[in-house]
PDB file of N, CA and C in Angstrom:
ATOM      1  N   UNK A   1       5.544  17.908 221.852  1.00  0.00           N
ATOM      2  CA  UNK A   1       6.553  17.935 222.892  1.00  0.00           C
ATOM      3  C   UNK A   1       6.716  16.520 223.452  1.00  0.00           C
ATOM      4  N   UNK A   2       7.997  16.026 223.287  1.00  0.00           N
ATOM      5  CA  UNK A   2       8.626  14.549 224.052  1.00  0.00           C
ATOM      6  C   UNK A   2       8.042  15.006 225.709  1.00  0.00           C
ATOM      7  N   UNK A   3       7.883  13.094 226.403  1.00  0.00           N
ATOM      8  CA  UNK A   3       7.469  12.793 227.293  1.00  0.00           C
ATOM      9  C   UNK A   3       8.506  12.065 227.692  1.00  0.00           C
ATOM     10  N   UNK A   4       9.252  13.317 228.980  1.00  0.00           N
ATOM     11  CA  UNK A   4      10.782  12.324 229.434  1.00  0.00           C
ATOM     12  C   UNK A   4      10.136  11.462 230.418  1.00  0.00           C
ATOM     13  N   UNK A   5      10.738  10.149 230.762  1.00  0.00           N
ATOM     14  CA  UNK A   5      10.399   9.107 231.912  1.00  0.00           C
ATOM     15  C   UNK A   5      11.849   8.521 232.069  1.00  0.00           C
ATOM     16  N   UNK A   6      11.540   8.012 233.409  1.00  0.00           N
ATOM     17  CA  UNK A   6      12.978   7.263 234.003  1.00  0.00           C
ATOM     18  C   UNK A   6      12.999   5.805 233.198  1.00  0.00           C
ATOM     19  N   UNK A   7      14.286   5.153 233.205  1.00  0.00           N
ATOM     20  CA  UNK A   7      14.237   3.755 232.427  1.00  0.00           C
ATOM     21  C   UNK A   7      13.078   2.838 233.675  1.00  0.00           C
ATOM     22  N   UNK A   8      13.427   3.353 234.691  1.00  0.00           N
ATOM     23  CA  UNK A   8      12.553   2.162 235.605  1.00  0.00           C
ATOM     24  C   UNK A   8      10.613   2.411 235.271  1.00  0.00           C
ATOM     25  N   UNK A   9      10.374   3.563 234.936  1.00  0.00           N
ATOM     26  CA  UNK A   9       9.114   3.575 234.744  1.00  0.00           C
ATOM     27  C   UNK A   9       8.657   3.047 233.316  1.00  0.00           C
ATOM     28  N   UNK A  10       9.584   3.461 232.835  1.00  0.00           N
ATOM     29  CA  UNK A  10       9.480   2.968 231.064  1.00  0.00           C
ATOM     30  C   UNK A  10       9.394   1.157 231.278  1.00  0.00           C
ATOM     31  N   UNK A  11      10.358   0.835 231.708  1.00  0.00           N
ATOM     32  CA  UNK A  11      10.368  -0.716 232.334  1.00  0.00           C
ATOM     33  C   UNK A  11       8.492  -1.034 232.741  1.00  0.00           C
ATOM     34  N   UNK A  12       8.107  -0.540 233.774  1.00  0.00           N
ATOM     35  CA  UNK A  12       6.970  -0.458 234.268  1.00  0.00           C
ATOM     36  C   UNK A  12       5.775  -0.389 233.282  1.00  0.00           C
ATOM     37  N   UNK A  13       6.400   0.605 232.824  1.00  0.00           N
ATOM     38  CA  UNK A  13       4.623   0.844 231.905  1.00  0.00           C
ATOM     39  C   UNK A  13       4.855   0.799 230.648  1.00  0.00           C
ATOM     40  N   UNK A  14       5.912  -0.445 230.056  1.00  0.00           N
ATOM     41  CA  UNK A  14       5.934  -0.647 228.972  1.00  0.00           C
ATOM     42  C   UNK A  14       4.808  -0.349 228.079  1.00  0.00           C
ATOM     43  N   UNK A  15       3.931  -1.579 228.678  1.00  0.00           N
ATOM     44  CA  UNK A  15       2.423  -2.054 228.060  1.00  0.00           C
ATOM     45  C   UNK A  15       1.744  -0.922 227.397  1.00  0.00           C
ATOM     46  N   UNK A  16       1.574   0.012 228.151  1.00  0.00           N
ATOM     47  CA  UNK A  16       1.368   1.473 227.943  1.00  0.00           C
ATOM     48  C   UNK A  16       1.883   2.052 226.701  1.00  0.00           C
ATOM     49  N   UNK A  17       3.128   1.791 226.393  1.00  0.00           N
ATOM     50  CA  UNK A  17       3.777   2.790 225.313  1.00  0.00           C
ATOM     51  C   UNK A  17       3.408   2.815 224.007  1.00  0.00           C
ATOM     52  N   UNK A  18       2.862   2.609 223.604  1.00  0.00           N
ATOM     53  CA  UNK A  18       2.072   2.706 222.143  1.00  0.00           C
ATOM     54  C   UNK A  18       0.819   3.710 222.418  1.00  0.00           C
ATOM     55  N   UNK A  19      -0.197   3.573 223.437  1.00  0.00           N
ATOM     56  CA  UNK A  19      -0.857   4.673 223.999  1.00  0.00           C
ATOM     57  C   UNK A  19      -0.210   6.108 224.126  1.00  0.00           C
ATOM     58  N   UNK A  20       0.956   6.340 225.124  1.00  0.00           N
ATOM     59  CA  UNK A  20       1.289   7.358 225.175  1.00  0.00           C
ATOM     60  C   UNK A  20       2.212   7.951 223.890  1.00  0.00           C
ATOM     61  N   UNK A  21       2.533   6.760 223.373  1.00  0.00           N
ATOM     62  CA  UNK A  21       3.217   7.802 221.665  1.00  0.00           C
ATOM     63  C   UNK A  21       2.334   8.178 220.896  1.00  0.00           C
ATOM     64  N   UNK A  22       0.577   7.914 221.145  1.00  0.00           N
ATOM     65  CA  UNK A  22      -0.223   8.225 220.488  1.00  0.00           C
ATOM     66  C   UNK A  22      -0.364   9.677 220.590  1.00  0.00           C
ATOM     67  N   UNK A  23      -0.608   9.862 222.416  1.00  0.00           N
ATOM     68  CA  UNK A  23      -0.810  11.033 222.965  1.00  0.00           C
ATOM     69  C   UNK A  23       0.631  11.833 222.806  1.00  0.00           C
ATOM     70  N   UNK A  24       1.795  11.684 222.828  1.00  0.00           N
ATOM     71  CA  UNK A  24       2.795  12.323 223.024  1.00  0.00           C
ATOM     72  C   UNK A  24       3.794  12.684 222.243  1.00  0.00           C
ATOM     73  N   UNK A  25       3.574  11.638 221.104  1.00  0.00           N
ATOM     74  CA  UNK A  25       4.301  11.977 219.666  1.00  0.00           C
ATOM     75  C   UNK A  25       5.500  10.909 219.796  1.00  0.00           C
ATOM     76  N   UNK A  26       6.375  11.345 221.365  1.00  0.00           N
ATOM     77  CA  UNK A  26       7.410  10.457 221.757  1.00  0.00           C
ATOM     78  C   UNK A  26       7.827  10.987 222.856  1.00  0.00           C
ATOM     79  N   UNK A  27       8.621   9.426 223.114  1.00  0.00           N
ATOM     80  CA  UNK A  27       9.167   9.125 224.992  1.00  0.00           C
ATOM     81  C   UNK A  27      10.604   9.348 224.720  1.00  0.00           C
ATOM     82  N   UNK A  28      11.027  10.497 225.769  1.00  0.00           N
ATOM     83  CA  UNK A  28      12.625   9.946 226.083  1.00  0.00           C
ATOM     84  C   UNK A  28      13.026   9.598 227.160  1.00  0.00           C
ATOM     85  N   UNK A  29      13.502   8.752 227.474  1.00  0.00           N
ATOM     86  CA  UNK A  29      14.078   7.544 228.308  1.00  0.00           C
ATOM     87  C   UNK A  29      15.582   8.021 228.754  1.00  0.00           C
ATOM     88  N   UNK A  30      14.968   8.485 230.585  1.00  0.00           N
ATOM     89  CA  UNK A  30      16.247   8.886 231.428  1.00  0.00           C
ATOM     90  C   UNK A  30      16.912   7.988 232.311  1.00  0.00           C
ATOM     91  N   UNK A  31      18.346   8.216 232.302  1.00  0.00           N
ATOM     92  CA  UNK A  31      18.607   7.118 233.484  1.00  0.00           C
ATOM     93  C   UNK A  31      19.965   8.134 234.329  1.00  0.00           C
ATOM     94  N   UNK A  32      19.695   8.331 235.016  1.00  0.00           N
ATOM     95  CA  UNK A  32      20.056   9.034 235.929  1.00  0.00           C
ATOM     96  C   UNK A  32      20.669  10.592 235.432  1.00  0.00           C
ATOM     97  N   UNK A  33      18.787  11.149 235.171  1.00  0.00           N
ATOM     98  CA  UNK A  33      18.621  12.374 234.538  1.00  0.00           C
ATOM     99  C   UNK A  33      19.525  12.415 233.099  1.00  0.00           C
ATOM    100  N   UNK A  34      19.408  12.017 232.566  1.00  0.00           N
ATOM    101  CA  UNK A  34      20.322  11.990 231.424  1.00  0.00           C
ATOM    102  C   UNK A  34      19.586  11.306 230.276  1.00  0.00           C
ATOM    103  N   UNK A  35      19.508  11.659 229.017  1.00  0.00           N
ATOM    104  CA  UNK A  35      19.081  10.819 228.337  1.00  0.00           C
ATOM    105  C   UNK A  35      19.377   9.291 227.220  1.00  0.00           C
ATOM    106  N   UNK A  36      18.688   8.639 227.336  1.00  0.00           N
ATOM    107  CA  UNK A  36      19.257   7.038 227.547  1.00  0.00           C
ATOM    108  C   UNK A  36      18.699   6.930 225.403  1.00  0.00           C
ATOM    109  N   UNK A  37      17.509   6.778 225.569  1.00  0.00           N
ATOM    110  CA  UNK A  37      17.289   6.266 224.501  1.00  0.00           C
ATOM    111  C   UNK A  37      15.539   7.242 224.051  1.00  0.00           C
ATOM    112  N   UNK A  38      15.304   7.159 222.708  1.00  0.00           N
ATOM    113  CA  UNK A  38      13.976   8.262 222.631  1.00  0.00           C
ATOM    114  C   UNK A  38      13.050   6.826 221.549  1.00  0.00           C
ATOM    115  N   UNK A  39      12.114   6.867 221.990  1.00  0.00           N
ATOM    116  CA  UNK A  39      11.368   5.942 221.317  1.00  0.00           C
ATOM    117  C   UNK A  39       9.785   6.736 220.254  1.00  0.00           C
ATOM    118  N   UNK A  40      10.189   6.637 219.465  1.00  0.00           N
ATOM    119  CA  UNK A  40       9.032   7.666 218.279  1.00  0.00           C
ATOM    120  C   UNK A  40       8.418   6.305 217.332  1.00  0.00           C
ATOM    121  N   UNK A  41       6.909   6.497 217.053  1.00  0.00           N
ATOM    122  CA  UNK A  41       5.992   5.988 216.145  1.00  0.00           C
ATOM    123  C   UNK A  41       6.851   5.715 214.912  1.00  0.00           C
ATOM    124  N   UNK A  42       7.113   4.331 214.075  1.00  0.00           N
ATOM    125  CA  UNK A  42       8.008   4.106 212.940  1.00  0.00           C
ATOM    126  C   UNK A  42       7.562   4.788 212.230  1.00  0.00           C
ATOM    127  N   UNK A  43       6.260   5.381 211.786  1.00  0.00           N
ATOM    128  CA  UNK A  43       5.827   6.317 210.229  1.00  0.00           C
ATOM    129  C   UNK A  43       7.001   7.909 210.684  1.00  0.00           C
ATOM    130  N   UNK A  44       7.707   7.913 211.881  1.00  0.00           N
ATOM    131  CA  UNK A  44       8.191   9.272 212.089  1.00  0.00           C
ATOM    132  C   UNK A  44       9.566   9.159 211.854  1.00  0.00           C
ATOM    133  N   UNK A  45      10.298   7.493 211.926  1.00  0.00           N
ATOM    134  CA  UNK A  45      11.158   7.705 212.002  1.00  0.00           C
ATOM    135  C   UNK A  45      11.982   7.682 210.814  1.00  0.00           C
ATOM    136  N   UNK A  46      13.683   8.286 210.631  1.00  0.00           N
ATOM    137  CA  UNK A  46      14.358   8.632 209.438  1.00  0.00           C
ATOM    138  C   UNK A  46      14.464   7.439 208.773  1.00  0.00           C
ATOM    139  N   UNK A  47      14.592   6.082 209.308  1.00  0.00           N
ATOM    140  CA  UNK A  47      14.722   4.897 208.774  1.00  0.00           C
ATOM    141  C   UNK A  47      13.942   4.592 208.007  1.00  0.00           C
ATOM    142  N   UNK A  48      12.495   4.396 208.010  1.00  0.00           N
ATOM    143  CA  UNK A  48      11.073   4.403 207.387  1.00  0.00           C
ATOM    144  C   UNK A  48      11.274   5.476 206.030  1.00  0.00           C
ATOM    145  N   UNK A  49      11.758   6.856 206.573  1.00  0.00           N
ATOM    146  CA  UNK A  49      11.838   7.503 204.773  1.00  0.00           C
ATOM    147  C   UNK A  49      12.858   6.943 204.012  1.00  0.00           C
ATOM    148  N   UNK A  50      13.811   6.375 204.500  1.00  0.00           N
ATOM    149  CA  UNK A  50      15.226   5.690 203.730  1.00  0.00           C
ATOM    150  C   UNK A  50      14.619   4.170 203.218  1.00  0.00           C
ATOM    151  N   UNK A  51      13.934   3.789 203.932  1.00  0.00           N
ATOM    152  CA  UNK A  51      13.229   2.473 203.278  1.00  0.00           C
ATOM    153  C   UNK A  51      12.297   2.704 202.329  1.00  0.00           C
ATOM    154  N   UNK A  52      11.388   3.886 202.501  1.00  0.00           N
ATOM    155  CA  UNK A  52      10.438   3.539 201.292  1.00  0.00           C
ATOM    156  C   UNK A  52      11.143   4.786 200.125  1.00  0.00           C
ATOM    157  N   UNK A  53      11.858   5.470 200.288  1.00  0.00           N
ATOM    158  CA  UNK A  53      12.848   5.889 199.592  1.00  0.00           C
ATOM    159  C   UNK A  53      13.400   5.172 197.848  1.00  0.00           C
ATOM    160  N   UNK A  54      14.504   4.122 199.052  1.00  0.00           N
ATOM    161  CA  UNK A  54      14.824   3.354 198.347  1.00  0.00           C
ATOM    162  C   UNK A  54      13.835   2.023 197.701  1.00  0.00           C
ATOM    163  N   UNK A  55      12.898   1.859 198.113  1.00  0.00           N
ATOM    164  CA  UNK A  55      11.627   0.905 197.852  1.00  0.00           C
ATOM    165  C   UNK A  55      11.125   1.589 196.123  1.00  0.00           C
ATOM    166  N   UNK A  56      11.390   3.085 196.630  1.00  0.00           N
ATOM    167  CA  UNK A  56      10.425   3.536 195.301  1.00  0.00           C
ATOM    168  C   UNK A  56      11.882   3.772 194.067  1.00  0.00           C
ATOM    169  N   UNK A  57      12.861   3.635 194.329  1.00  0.00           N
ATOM    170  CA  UNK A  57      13.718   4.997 193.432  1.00  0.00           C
ATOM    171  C   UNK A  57      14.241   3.906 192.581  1.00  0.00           C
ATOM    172  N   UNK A  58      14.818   4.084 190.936  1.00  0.00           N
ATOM    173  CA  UNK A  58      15.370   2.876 190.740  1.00  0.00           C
ATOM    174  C   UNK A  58      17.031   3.739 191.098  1.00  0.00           C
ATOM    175  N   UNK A  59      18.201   1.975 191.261  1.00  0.00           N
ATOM    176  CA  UNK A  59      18.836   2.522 191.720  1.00  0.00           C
ATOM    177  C   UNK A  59      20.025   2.876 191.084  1.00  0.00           C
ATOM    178  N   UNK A  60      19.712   2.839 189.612  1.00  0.00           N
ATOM    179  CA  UNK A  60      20.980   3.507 188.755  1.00  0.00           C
ATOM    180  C   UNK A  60      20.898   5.037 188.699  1.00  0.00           C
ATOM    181  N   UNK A  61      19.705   5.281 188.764  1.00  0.00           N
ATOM    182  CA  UNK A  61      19.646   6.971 188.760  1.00  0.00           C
ATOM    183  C   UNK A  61      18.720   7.553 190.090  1.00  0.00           C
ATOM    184  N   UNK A  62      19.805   7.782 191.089  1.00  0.00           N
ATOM    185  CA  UNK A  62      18.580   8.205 192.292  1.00  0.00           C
ATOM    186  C   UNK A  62      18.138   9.531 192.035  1.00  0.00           C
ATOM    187  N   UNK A  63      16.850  10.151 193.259  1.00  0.00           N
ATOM    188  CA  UNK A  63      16.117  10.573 192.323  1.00  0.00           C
ATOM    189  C   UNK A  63      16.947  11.721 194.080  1.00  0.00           C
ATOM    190  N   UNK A  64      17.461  13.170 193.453  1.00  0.00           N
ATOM    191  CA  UNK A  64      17.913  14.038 194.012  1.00  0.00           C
ATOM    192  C   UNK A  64      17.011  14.652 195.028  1.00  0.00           C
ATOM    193  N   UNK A  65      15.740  14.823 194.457  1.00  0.00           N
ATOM    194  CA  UNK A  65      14.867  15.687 195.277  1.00  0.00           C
ATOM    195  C   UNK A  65      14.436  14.852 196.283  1.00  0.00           C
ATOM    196  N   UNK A  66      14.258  13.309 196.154  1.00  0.00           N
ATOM    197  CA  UNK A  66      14.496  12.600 197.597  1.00  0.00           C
ATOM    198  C   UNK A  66      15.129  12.917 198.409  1.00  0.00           C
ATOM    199  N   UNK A  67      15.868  12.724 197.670  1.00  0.00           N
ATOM    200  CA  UNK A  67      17.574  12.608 198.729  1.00  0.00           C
ATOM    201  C   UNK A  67      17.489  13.571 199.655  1.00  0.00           C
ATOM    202  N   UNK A  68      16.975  14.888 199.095  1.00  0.00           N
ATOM    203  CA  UNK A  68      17.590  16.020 199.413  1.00  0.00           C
ATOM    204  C   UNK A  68      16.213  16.301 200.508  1.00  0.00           C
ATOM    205  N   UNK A  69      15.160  16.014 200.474  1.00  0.00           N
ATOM    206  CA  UNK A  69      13.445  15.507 201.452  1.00  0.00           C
ATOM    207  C   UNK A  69      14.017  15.219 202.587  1.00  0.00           C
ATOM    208  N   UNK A  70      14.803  13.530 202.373  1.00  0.00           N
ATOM    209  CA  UNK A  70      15.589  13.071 203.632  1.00  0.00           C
ATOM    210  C   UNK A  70      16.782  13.752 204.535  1.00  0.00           C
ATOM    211  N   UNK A  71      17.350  14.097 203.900  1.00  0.00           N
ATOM    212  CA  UNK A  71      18.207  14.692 204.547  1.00  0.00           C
ATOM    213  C   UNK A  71      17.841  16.348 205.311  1.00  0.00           C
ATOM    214  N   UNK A  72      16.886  16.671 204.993  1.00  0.00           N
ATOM    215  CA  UNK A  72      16.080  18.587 206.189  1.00  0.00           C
ATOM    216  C   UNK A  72      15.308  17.482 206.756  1.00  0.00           C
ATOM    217  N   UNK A  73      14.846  15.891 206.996  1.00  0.00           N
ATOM    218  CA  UNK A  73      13.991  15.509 207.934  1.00  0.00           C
ATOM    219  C   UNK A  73      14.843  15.144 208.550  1.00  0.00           C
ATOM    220  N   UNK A  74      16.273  14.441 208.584  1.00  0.00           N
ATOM    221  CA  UNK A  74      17.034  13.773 209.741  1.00  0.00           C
ATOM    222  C   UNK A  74      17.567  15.326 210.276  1.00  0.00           C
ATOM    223  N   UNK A  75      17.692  16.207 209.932  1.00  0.00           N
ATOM    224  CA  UNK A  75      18.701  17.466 210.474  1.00  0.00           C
ATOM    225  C   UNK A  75      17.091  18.074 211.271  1.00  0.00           C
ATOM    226  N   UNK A  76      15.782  18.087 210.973  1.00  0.00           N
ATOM    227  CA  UNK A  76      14.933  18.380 211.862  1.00  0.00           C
ATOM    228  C   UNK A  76      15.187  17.309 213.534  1.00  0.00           C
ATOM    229  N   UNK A  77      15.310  16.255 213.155  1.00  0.00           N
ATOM    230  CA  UNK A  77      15.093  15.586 214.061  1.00  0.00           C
ATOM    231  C   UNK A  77      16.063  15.348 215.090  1.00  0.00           C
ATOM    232  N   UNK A  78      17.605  15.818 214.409  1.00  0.00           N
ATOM    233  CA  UNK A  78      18.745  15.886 215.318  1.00  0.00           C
ATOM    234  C   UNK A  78      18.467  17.152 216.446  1.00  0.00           C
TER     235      UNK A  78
END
């Protein structure tokens, strides 16, 4: 379960935030109750599977069952 905080505390206890994404998985970042921005550990995020993705696949023949990995992890995460 995300750990909502205001932008001014996030501001504050920057230093902190690598600790609490340890404990919390991830922060979302409110600014006047609303949400601003969500900050998650890079091994979680969709970018990281699209990089080592493409790192591994050659790219005349991509490899489907990737593709298809990435795409139920970004629709989990929406």
């Amino acid at each position: 379960m995300p750990k909502y905080i205001s932008a001014k505390e996030f501001r504050k206890r920057f230093p902190e935030v690598s600790e609490d994404l340890k404990r919390w998985g991830e922060i979302v970042v409110l600014k006047r109750s609303k949400p601003l921005f969500k900050v998650v550990p890079i091994e979680e995020s969709p970018f990281d599977l699209l990089d080592r993705s493409a790192a591994s696949q050659d790219n005349a023949q991509p490899d489907l069952q990737e593709i298809s990995l990435i795409v139920h992890k970004l629709r989990e995460i929406s």
